[in-house]
Protein backbone atom coordinates (compact mmCIF):
# COMPACT_ATOMS: atom_id res chain seq x y z
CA UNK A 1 -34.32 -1.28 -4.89
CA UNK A 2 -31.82 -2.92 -7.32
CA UNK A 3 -28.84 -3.86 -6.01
CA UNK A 4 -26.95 -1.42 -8.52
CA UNK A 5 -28.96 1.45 -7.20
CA UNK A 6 -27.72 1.68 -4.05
CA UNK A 7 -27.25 4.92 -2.69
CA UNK A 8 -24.32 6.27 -0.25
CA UNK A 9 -26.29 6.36 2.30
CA UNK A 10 -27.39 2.60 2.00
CA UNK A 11 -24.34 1.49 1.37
CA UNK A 12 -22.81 3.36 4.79
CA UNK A 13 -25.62 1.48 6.83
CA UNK A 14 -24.77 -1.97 5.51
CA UNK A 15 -21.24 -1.18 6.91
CA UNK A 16 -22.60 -0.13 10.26
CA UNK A 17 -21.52 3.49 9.45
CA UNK A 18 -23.86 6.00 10.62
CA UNK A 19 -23.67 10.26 11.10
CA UNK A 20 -21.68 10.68 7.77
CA UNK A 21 -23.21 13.14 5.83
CA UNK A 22 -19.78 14.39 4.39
CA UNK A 23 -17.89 11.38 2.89
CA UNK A 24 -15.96 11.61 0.43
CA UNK A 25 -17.79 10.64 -2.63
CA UNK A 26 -14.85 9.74 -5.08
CA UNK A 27 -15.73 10.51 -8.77
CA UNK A 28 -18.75 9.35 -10.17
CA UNK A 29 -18.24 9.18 -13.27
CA UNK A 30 -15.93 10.15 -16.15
CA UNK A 31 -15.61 13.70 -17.51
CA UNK A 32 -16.93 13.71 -21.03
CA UNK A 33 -13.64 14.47 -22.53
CA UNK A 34 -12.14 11.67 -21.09
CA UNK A 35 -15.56 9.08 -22.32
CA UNK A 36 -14.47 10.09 -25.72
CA UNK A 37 -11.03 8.36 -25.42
CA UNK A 38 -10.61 4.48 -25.89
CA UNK A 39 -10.45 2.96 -22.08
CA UNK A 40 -7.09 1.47 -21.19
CA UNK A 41 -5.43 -1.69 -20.21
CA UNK A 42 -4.89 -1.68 -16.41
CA UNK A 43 -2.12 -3.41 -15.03
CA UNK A 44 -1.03 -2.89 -10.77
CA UNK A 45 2.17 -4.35 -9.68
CA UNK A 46 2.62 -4.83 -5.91
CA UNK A 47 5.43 -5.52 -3.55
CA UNK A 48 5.32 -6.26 -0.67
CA UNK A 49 7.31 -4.33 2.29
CA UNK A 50 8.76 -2.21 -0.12
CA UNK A 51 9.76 1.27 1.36
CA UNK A 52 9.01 4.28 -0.59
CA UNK A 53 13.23 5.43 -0.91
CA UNK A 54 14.49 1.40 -2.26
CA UNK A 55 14.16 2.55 -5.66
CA UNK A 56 17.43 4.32 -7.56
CA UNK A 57 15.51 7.21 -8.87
CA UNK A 58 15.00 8.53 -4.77
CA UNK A 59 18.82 8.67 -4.67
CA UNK A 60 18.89 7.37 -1.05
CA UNK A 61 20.81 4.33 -1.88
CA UNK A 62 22.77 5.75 -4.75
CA UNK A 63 24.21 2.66 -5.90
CA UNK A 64 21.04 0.81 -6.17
CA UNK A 65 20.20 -0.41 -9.56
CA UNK A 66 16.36 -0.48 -10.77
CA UNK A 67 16.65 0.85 -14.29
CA UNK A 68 12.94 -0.48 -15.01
CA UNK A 69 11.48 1.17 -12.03
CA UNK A 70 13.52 4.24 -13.24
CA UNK A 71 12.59 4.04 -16.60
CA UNK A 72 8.43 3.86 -15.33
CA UNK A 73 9.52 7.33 -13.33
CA UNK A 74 10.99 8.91 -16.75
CA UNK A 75 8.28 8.17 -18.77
CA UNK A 76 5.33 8.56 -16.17
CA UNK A 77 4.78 10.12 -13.01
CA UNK A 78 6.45 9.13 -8.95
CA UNK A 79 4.15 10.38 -6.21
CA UNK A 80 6.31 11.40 -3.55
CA UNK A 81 3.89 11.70 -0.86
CA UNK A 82 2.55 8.33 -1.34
CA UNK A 83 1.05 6.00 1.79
CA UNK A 84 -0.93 3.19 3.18
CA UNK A 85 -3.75 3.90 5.78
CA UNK A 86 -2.81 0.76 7.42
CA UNK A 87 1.01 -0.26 7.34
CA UNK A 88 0.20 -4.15 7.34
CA UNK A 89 0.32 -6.56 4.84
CA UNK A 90 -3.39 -7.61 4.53
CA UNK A 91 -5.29 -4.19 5.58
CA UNK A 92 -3.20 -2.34 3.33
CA UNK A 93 -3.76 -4.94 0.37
CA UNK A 94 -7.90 -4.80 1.06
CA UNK A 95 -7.16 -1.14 0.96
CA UNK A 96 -5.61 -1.46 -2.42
CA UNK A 97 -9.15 -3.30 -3.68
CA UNK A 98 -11.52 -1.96 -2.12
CA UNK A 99 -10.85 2.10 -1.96
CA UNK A 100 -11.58 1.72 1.47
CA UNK A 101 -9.96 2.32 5.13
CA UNK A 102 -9.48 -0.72 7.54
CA UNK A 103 -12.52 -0.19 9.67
CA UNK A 104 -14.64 0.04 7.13
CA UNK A 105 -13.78 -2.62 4.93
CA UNK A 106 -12.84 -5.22 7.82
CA UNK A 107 -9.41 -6.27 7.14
CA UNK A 108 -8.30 -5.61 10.31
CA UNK A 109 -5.17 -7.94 11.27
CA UNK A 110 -2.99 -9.89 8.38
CA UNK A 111 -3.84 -13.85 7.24
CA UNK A 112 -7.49 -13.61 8.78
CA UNK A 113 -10.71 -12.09 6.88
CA UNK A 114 -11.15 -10.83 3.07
CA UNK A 115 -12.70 -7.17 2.93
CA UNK A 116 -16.26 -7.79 3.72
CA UNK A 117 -18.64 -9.20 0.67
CA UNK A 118 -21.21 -6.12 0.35
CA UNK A 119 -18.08 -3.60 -0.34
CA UNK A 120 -17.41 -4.19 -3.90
CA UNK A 121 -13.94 -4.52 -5.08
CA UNK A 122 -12.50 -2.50 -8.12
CA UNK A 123 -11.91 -5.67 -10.35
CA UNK A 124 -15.76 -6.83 -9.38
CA UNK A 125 -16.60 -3.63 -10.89
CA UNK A 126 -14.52 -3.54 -14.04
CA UNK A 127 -15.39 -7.28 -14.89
CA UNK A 128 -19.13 -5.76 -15.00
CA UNK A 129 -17.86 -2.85 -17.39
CA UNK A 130 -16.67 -5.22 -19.86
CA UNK A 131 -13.01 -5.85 -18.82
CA UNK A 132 -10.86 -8.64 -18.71
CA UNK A 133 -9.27 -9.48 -15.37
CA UNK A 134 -5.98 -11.35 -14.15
CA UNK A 135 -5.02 -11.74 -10.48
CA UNK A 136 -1.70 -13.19 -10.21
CA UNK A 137 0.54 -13.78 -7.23
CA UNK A 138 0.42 -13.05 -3.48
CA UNK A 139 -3.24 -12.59 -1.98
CA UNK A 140 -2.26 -13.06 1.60
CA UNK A 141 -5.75 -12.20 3.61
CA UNK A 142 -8.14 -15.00 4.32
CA UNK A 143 -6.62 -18.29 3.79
CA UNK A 144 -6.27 -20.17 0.84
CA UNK A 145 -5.28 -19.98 -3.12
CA UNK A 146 -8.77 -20.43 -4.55
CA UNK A 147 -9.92 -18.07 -7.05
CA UNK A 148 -11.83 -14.66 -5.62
CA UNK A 149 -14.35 -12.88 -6.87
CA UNK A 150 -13.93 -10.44 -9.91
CA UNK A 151 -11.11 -12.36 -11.68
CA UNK A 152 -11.06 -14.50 -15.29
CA UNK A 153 -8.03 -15.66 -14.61
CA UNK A 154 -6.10 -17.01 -11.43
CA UNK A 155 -2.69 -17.97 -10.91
CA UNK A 156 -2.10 -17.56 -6.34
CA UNK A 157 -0.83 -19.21 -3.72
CA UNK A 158 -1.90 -19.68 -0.02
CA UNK A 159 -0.56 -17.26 2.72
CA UNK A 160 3.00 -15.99 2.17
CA UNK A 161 4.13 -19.26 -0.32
CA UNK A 162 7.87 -19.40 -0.78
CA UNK A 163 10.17 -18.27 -3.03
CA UNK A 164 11.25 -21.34 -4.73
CA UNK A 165 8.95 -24.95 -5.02
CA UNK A 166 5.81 -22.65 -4.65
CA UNK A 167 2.36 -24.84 -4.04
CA UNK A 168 0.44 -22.88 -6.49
CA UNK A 169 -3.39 -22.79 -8.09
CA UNK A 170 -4.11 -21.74 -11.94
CA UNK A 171 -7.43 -21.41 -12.63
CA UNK A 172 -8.26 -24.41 -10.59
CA UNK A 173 -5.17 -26.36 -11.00
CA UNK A 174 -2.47 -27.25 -8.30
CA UNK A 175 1.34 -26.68 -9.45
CA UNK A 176 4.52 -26.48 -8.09
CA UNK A 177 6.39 -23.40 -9.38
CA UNK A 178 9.29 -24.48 -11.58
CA UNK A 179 11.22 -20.88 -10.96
CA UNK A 180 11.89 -18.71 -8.17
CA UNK A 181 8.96 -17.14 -6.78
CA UNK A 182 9.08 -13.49 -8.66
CA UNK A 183 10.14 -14.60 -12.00
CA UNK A 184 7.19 -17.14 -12.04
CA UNK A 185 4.63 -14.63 -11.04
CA UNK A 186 5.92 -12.47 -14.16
CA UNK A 187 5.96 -15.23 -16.46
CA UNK A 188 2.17 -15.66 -15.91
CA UNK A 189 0.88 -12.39 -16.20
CA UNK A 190 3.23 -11.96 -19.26
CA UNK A 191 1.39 -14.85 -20.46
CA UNK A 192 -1.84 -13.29 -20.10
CA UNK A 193 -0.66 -10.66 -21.87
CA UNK A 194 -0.01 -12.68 -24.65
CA UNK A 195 -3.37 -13.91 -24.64
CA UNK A 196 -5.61 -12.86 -27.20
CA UNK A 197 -8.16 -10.06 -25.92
CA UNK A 198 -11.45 -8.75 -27.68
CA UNK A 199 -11.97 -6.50 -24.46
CA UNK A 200 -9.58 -4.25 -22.33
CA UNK A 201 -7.76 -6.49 -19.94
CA UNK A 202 -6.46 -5.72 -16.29
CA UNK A 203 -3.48 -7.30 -14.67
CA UNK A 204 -3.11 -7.27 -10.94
CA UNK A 205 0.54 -8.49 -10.31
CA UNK A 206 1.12 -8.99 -6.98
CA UNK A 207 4.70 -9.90 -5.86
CA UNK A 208 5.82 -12.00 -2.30
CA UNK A 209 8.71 -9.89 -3.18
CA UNK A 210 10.72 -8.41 -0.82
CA UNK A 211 8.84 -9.90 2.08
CA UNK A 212 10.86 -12.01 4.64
CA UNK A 213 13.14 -13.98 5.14
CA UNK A 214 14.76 -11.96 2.34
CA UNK A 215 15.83 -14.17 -0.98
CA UNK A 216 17.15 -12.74 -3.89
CA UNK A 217 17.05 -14.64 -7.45
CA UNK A 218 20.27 -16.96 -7.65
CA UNK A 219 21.46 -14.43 -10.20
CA UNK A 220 21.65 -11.40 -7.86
CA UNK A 221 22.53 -13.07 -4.60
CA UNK A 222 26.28 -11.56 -4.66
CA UNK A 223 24.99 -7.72 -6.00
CA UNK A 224 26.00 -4.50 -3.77
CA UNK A 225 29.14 -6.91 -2.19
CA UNK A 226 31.20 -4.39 -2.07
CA UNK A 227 29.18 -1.65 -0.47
CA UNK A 228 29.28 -0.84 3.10
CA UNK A 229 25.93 -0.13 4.43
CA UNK A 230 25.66 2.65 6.92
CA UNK A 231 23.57 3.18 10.05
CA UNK A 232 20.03 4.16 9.95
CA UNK A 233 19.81 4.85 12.87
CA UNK A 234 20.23 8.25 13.94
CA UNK A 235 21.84 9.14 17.18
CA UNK A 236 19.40 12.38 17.42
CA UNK A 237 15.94 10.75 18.14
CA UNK A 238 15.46 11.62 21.43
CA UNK A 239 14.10 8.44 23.46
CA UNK A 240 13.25 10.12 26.21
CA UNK A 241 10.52 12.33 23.92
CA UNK A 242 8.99 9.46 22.94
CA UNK A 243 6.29 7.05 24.78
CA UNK A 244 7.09 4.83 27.48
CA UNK A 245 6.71 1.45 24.89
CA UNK A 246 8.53 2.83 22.34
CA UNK A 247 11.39 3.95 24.67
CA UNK A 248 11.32 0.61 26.06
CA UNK A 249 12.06 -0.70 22.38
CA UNK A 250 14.71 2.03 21.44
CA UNK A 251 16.77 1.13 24.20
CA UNK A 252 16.42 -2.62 23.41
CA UNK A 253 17.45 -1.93 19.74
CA UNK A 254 20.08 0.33 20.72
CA UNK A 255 22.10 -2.22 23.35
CA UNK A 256 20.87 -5.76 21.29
CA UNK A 257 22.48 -5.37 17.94
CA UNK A 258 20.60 -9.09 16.88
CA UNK A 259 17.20 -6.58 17.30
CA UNK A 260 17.43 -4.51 14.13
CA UNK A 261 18.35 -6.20 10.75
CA UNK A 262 21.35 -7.07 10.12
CA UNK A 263 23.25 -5.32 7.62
CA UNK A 264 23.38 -8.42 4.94
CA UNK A 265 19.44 -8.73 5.57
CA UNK A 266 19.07 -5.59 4.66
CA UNK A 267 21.64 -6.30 1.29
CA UNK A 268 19.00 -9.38 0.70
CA UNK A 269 15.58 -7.39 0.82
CA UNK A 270 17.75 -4.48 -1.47
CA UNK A 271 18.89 -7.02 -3.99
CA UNK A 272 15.37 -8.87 -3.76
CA UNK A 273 13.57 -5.91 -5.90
CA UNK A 274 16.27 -6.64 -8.83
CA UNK A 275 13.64 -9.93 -10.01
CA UNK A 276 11.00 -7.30 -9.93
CA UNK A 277 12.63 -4.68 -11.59
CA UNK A 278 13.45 -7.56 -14.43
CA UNK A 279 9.98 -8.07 -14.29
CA UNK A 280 8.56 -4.53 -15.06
CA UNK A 281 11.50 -4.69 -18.18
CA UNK A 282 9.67 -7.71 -19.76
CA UNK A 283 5.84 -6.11 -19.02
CA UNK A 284 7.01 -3.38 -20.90
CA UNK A 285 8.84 -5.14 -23.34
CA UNK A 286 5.70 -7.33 -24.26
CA UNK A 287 3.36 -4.60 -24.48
CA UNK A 288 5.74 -2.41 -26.74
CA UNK A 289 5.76 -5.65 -28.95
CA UNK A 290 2.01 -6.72 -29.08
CA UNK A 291 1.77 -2.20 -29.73
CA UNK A 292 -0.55 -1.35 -26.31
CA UNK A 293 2.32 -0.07 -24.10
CA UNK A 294 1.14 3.34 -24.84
CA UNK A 295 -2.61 1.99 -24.53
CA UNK A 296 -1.83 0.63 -21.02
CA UNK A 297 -1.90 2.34 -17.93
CA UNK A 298 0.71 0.86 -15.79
CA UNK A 299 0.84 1.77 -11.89
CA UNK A 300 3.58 0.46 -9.38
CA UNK A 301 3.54 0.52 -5.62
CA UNK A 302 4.48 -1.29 -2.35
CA UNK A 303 1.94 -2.68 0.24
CA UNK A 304 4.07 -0.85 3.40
CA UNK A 305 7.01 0.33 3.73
CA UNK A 306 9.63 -1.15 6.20
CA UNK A 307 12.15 -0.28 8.68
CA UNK A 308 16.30 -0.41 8.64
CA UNK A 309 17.01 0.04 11.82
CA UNK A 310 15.78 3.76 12.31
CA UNK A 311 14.23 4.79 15.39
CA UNK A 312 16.64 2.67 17.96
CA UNK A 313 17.07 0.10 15.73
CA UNK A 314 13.42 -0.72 14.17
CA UNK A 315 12.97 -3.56 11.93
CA UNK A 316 9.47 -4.45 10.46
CA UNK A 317 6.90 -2.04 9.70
CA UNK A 318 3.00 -1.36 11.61
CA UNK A 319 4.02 1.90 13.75
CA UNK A 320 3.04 5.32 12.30
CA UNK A 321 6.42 6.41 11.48
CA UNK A 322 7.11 7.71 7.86
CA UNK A 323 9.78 4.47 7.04
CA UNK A 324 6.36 2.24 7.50
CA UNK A 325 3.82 4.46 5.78
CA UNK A 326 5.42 5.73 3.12
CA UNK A 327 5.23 3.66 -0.11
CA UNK A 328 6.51 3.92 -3.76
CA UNK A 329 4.34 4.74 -6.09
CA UNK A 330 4.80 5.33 -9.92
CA UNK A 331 2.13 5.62 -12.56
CA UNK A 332 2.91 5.64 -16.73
CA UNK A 333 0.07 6.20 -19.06
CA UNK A 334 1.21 9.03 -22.22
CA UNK A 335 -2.12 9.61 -23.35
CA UNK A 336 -2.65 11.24 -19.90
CA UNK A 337 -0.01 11.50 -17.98
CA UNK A 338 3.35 13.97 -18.77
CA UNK A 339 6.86 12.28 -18.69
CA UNK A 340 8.67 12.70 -15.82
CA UNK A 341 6.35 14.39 -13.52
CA UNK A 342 6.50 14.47 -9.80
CA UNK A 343 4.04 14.76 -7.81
CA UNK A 344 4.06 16.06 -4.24
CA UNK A 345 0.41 15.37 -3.15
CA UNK A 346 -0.91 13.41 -0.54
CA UNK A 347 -2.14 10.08 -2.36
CA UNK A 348 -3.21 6.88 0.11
CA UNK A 349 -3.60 3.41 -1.49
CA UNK A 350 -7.46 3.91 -1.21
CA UNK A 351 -6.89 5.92 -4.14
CA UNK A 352 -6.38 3.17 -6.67
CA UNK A 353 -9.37 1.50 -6.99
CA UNK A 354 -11.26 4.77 -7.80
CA UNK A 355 -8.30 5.71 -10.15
CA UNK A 356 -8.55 2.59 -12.40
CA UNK A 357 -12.63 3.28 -12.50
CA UNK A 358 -11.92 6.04 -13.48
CA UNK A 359 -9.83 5.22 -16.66
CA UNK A 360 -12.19 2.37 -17.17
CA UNK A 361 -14.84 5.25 -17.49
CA UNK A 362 -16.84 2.88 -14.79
CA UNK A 363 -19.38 4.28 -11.97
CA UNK A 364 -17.14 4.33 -8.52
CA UNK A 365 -19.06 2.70 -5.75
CA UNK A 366 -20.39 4.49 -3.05
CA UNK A 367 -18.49 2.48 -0.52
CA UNK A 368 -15.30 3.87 -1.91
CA UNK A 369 -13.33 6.51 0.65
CA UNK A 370 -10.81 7.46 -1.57
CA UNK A 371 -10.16 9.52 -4.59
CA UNK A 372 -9.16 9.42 -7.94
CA UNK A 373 -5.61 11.29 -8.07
CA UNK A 374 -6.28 12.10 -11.72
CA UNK A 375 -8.07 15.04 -11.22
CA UNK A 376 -4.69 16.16 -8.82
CA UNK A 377 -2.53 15.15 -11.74
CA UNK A 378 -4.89 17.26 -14.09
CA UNK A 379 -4.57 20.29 -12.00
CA UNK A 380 -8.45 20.30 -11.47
CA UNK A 381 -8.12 19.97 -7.55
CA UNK A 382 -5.39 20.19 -5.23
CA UNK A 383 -5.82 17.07 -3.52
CA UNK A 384 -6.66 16.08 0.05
CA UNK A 385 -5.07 18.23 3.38
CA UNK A 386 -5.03 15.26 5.37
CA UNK A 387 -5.41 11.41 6.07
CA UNK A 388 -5.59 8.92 8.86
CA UNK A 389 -3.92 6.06 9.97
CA UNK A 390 -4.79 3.14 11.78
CA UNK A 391 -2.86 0.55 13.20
CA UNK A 392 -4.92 -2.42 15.63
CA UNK A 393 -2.91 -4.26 18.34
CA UNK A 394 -2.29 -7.97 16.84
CA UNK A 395 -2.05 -9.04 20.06
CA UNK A 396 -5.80 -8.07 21.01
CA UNK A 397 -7.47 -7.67 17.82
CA UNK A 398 -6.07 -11.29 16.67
CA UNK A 399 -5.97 -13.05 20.39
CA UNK A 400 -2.74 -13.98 19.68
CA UNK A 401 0.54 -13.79 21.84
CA UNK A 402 2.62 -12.38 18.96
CA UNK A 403 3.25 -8.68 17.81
CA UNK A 404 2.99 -7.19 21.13
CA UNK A 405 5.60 -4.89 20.12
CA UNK A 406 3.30 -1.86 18.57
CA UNK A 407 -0.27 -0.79 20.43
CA UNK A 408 -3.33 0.13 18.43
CA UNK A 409 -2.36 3.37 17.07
CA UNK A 410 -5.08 5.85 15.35
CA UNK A 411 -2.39 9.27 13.70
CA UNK A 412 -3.44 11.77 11.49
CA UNK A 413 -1.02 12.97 8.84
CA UNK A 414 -0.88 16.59 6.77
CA UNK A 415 1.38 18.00 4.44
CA UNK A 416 3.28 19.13 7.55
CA UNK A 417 2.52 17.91 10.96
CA UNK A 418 1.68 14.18 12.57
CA UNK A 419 -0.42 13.41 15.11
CA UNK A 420 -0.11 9.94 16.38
CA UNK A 421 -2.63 8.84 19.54
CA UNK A 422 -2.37 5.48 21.41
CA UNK A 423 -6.15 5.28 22.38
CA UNK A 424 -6.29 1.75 24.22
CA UNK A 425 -3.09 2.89 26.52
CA UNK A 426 -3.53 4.14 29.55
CA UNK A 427 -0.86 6.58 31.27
CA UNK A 428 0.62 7.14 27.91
CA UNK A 429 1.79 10.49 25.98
CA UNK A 430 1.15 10.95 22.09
CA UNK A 431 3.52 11.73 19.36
CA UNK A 432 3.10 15.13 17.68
CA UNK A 433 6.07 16.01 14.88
CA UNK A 434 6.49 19.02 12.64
CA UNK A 435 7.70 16.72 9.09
CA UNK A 436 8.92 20.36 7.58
CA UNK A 437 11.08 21.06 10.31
CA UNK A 438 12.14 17.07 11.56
CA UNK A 439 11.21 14.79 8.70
CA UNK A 440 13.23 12.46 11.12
CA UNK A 441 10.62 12.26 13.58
CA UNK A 442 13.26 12.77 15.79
CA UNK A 443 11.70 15.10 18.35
CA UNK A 444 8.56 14.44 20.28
CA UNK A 445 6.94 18.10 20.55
CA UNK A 446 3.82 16.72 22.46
CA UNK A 447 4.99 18.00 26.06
CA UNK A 448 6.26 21.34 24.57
CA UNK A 449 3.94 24.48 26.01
CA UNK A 450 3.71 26.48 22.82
CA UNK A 451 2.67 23.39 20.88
CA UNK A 452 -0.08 23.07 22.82
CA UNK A 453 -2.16 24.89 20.01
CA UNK A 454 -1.18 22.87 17.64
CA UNK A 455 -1.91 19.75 19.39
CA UNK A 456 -5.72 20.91 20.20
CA UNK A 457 -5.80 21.53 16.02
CA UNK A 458 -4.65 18.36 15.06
CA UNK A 459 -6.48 16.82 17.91
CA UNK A 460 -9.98 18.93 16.35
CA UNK A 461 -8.90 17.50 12.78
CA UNK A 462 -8.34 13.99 14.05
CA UNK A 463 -12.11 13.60 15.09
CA UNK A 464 -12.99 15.70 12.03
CA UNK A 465 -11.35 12.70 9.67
CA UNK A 466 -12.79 10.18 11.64
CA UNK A 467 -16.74 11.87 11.54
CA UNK A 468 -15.85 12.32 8.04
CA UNK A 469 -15.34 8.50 6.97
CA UNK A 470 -17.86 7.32 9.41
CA UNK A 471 -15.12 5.63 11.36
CA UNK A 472 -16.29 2.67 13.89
CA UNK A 473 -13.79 1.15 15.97
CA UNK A 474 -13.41 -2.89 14.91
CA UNK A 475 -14.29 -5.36 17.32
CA UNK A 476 -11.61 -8.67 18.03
CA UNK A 477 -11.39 -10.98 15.34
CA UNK A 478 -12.80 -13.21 17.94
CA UNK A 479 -16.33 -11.52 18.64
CA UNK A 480 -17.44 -10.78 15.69
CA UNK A 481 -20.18 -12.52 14.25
C-alpha cells in the first residue's frame, strides 16, 4: 500500500489506537462549489498565553486598545466558544498542527517531543498541494531552531528566546534579532509576503508574545498608567466545594498576595499584545497593497489562555478552568465569511489544521480528530456537543520536581455543563459546574444529591469521547521508547 493510501483504520494502528470505529473523520474533501473558487493565501497568527477576553472587542477590559484585532472581528468572524484541548504551551501548539488531541499526537508535556513523525502536519500537507509555506517565530516543543518539516521558509528560535537580542535561525543562518522580539517576527513574515509567489503561500506567525516575564515594546511600556486594575478574584468561589489540592492553593493565594500576579504584571502581559496588534495592522496593510487581502484567509488565536488571579488568586494556566481553556479566536476571509459574525459554537484548536485543508481544497488526513468549522459557519452542521480536555501532571509525566501545583486532569466540556475528573488521585472529589447558571465556576455541584444524574451523564459522555477518539493514556516521557 502507498503511503498516500492509507486508510483510517491504518493510520489509528500506527498510533496505537485501537476499538475506534466512530472517529471523527474531518472533511475529506472540498464541496464542489467551493473547488470552483481560486484557493487562498493562509496566514495563522499565534500568541502565546493569550486569554480569550484580552482583546477590546470582548469589552472585559474596556479601556484596552487593539484596534487591529478589532478591526479582524468587524470584517470577519470571533468564535466565542473557542478552546485548547490541552491548556499548555507545547500540546496545545502540536494541537494547532496536527488536528489532533495530546494523546494521540504525543506532545504530552512543554519543551520535550514534536508530535510524532507518522501524523502528518497541516503545512506537510499543503506543501504537497502546491503551496508555499513560512514558519516564523516561536516553535517551543522539542528543542532547537532548526527548520521542521513542511516549511520553505524558516525564520525560529530555540525554546522560549527573549524578547530583545534574540539568537535566531533563517533558513539556516544564525542572527541576533536587531528589534524587540514581536516586531522582528512581523517584519519577517511581512517580508515573505513581499516575496514574489507563483503559488498560494501560507504564513504561520507565531508570537513569544505575551508569554512571561511580561515585556512590552519600549513604546508601550507606560500604556493603561492610569487605570486601576480590579480584583479577579471573586469572593464567591466556594473553597470548601472544591478538591482538597485546589483548596490547598486557594487558601495559599488568598493569604500570600506575592502568589497571584501582581497587578503591574498583569498591566505588562495587557500592554504586551499592543506589538501584536501593530503587527496584524501592517499584515493587513501589506496585503491590501500587493491586492490579496481579500484573497487571504487570515485566522488569529492564542495557544492557552491564562489566569489573573481568579480562583484564590491563580496565576498561570494548565487547570480545566474556563480562564485557561478558553482562547481568542478570529477568522477574516470575504469571499466566505460575513462581516462581523459571531459565532457561538464549540470550536477546539484541532480544528485548524482541517480548516486550512479545507480552503486549500486538500485531502484531510485520516489522523486528523478535528473538524473543519466551515461547514458550522456555513450553516450545514451545527457543530460538535462536546469536547475533552486533558491536562498530564508535569511532575510525573516529565520526572521533574516542578509544576506540582495541578494533577493530571481528564474534563469534558458541553455547551452547558463541565465535568472535570482527577484520575491518578486517590481520595479525591471531581468538579462538576453548570457554565449557564455559574460561568464563574464558582460552585462545586459534585456532592449535591439531585446532581447526581447529571454527574452519571456526563460521567457516560466522558468515556463516550474518549472511545470515540481512541484515547490511550501516555506513558512518562521517561519510558517511552
Amino acid at each position: 500500500m502507498k503511503k498516500s493510501e492509507i486508510t483510517r483504520r491504518d493510520a489509528l494502528k500506527v498510533m496505537g489506537l485501537t476499538g475506534i470505529a466512530t472517529i471523527a473523520p474531518g472533511i475529506a474533501y472540498a464541496d464542489s462549489e467551493r473547488k470552483n473558487q481560486k484557493r487562498p493565501n493562509l496566514i495563522f497568527i499565534l500568541t502565546d498565553d493569550q486569554r480569550y477576553d484580552a482583546m477590546a472587542n470582548m469589552g472585559r477590559f474596556p479601556w484596552l486598545k487593539t484596534p487591529n484585532l478589532d478591526r479582524l472581528v468587524d470584517e470577519g468572524v470571533r468564535f466565542d466558544n473557542a478552546f485548547v484541548t490541552t491548556s499548555l504551551c507545547s500540546p496545545s501548539r502540536a494541537s494547532f498542527l496536527t488536528g489532533c488531541y495530546a494523546n494521540c499526537h504525543g506532545v504530552i508535556i512543554n519543551g520535550t517531543l514534536d508530535p510524532k513523525p507518522e501524523i502528518q502536519t497541516f503545512p506537510q500537507v499543503l506543501q504537497k498541494v502546491g503551496y508555499e509555506t513560512a514558519y516564523v517565530g516561536k516553535w517551543h516543543m522539542a528543542p532547537g531552531d532548526h527548520a521542521r518539516s513542511g516549511f520553505d521558509y524558516w525564520v525560529s528560535f530555540s525554546g522560549q528566546g527573549q524578547y530583545y537580542d534574540c539568537q535566531m535561525n533563517k533558513n539556516g543562518e544564525k542572527f541576533v534579532a536587531k528589534k524587540y522580539i514581536t516586531d522582528e517576527l512581523t517584519e519577517h513574515a511581512v517580508e515573505f509576503i513581499n516575496k514574489e509567489h507563483k503559488k498560494p503561500f501560507m504564513i504561520y506567525l507565531s508570537h513569544k508574545a505575551v508569554h512571561g516575564p511580561f515585556t512590552p515594546a519600549e513604546r508601550h511600556k507606560d500604556l493603561y498608567n492610569d487605570i486601576e486594575l480590579e480584583p479577579l478574584d471573586d469572593p464567591n468561589d466556594v473553597v470548601e466545594d472544591k478538591p482538597k489540592w485546589m483548596q490547598a492553593a486557594m487558601k495559599k493565594g488568598r493569604k500570600d498576595e506575592k502568589v497571584a500576579p501582581p497587578r503591574k504584571m498583569i498591566k505588562d502581559y495587557l500592554r504586551g499584545i499592543s506589538a501584536v496588534d501593530d503587527g496584524i495592522g501592517k499584515i493587513l496593510d501589506t496585503l491590501e497593497e500587493k491586492g490579496i487581502l481579500d484573497d487571504t484567509a487570515i485566522v488569529f488565536a492564542g495557544d492557552n489562555g491564562f489566569f489573573f488571579s481568579e480562583h484564590g488568586g491563580l496565576g498561570d494556566k494548565r487547570k480545566a478552568y474556563e480562564q485557561s481553556i478558553r482562547i481568542p479566536l478570529i477568522m477574516r476571509y470575504p469571499r466566505m465569511v460575513k462581516a462581523g459574525t459571531k459565532n457561538s459554537g464549540l470550536v477546539l484548536n484541532i480544528d485548524l489544521a482541517p480548516t486550512f485543508l479545507e480552503l486549500a481544497q486538500a485531502e484531510i488526513p485520516p489522523t486528523v480528530q478535528g473538524k473543519s468549522w466551515m461547514s458550522v459557519l456555513s450553516g450545514k452542521e451545527k457543530g460538535r456537543e462536546s469536547f475533552l480536555y486533558e491536562y498530564y501532571d508535569e511532575h510525573i509525566y516529565r520526572n521533574t520536581d516542578q509544576f506540582k501545583s495541578t494533577p493530571t486532569s481528564i474534563a469534558i466540556r458541553t455547551k452547558r455543563w463541565k465535568l472535570i475528573t482527577f484520575p491518578e488521585l486517590e481520595d479525591e472529589i471531581d468538579e462538576l459546574y453548570d457554565l449557564q447558571d455559574d460561568p464563574g465556576e464558582l460552585r462545586n455541584l459534585i456532592k449535591k444529591p439531585e446532581y447526581a444524574p447529571q454527574v452519571r451523564q456526563m460521567r457516560q459522555r466522558l468515556e463516550g469521547i474518549k472511545k470515540q477518539i481512541g484515547y490511550v493514556k501516555p506513558k512518562p516521557i521517561e519510558t517511552e521508547k
